[in-house]
Protein backbone atom coordinates (compact mmCIF):
# COMPACT_ATOMS: atom_id res chain seq x y z
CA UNK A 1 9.16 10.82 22.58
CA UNK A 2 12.52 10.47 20.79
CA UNK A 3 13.10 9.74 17.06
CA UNK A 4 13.88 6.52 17.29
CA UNK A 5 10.59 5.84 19.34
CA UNK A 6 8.55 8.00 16.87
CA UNK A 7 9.84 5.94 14.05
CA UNK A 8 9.12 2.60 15.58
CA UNK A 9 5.66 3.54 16.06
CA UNK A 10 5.05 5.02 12.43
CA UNK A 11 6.36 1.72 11.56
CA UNK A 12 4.05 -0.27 13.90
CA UNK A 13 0.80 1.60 12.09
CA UNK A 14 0.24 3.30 15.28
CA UNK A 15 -0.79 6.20 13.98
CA UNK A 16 -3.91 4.83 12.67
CA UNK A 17 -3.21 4.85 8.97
CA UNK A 18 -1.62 4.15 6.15
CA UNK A 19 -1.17 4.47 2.11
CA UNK A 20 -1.49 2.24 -0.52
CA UNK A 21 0.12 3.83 -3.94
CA UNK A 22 -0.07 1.95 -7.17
CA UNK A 23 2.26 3.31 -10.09
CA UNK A 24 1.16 2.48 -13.11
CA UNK A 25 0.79 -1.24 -14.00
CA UNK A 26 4.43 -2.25 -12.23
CA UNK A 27 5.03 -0.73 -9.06
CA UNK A 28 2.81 -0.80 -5.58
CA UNK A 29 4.15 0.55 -2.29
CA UNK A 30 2.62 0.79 1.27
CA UNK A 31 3.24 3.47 3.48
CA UNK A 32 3.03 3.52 7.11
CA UNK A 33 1.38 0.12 7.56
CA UNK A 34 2.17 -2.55 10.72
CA UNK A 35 3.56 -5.66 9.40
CA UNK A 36 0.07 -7.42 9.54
CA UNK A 37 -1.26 -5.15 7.09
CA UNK A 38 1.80 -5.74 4.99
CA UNK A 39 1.99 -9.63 5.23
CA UNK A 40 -1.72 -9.14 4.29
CA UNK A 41 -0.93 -7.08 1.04
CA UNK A 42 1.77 -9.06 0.20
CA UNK A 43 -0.11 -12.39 -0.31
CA UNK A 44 -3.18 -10.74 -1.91
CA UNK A 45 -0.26 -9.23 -4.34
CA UNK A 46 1.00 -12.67 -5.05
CA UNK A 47 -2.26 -14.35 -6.07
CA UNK A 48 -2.81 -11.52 -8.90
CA UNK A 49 1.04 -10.88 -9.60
CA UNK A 50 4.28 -12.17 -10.67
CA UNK A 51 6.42 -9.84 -7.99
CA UNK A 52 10.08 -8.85 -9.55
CA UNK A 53 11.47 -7.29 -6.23
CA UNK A 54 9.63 -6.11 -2.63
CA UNK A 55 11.27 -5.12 0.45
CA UNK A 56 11.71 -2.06 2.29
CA UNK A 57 13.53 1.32 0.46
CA UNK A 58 14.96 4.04 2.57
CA UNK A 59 11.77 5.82 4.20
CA UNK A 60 10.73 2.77 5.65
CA UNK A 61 8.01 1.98 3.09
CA UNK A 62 7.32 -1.42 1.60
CA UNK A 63 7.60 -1.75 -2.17
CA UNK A 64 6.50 -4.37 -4.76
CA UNK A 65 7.85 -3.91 -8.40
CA UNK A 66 5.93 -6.11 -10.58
CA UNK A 67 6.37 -8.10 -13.45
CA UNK A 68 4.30 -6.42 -16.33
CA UNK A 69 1.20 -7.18 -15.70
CA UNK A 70 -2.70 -5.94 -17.64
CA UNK A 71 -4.85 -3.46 -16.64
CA UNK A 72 -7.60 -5.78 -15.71
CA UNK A 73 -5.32 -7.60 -13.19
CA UNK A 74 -4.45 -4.00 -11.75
CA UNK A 75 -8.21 -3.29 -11.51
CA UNK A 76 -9.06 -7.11 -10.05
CA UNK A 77 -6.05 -6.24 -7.03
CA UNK A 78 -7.36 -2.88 -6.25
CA UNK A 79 -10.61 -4.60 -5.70
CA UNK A 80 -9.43 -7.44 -3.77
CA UNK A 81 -7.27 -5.29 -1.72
CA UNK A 82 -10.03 -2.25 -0.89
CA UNK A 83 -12.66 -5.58 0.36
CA UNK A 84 -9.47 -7.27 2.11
CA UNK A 85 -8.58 -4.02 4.15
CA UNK A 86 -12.15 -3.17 4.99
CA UNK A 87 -12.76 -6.73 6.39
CA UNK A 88 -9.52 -5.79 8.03
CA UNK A 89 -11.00 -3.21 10.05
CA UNK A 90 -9.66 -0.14 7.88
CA UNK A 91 -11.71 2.60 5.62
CA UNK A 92 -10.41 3.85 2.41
CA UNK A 93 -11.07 7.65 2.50
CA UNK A 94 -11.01 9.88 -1.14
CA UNK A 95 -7.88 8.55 -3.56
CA UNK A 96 -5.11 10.84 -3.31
CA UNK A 97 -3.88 11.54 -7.01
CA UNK A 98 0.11 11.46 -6.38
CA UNK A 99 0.72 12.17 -10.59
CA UNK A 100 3.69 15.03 -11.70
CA UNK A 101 2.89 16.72 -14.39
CA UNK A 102 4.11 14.90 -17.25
CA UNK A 103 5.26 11.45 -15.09
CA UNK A 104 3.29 8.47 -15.05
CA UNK A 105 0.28 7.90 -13.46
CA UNK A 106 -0.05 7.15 -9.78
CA UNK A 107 -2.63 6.95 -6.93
CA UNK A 108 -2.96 6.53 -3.87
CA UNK A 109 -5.64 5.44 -1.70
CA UNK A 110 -5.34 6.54 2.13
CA UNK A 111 -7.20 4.02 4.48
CA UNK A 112 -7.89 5.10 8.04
CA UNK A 113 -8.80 2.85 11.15
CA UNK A 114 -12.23 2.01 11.68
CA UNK A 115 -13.29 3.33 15.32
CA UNK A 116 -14.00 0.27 17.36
């Protein structure tokens, strides 16, 4: 398999997971998910959030900065998106904790693919 190929399929979700980070209250990215999964995040993101910028950055992961937002929106999303992704046929294994000492907080929650 070339690099190109191997690329194409990390960016397909082919290899059976992804990650969802949040970053603090303003930023969210998604990391090796298909563009269903994405299209799904992205309009669960817009019914809690006022999104400033999304797209993709340079290692092919999708980004959302957000307008400032509360914690208790943050905390409603999470939920919304961890019931939205399991319907979705995905499992969210242990959170990752992504935090440098003495940045801000992060996490990130790995979700494999349910065995059909």
């Amino acid at each position: 398999m070339n690099a190109a190929a191997a690329a194409a399929s990390r960016r397909d979700g082919q290899q059976g997971y992804f990650i969802l980070c949040l970053k603090s209250c303003d930023k969210i990215k998604v990391v090796n998910a298909s563009n269903g999964v994405v299209k799904l995040v992205t309009a669960i993101v817009r019914r809690h959030c006022v999104i400033a910028r999304m797209g993709w950055d340079r290692h092919y992961a999708y980004f959302f900065k957000l307008q400032p937002t509360s914690r208790h929106s943050l905390i409603l999303l999470t939920a919304e998106l961890l019931l939205a992704m399991y319907r979705a046929g995905w499992e969210p294994m242990t959170p990752i904790d992504l935090s440098v000492k003495g940045g801000k907080e992060q996490q990130g929650i790995k979700h494999m693919q349910l065995a059909s």
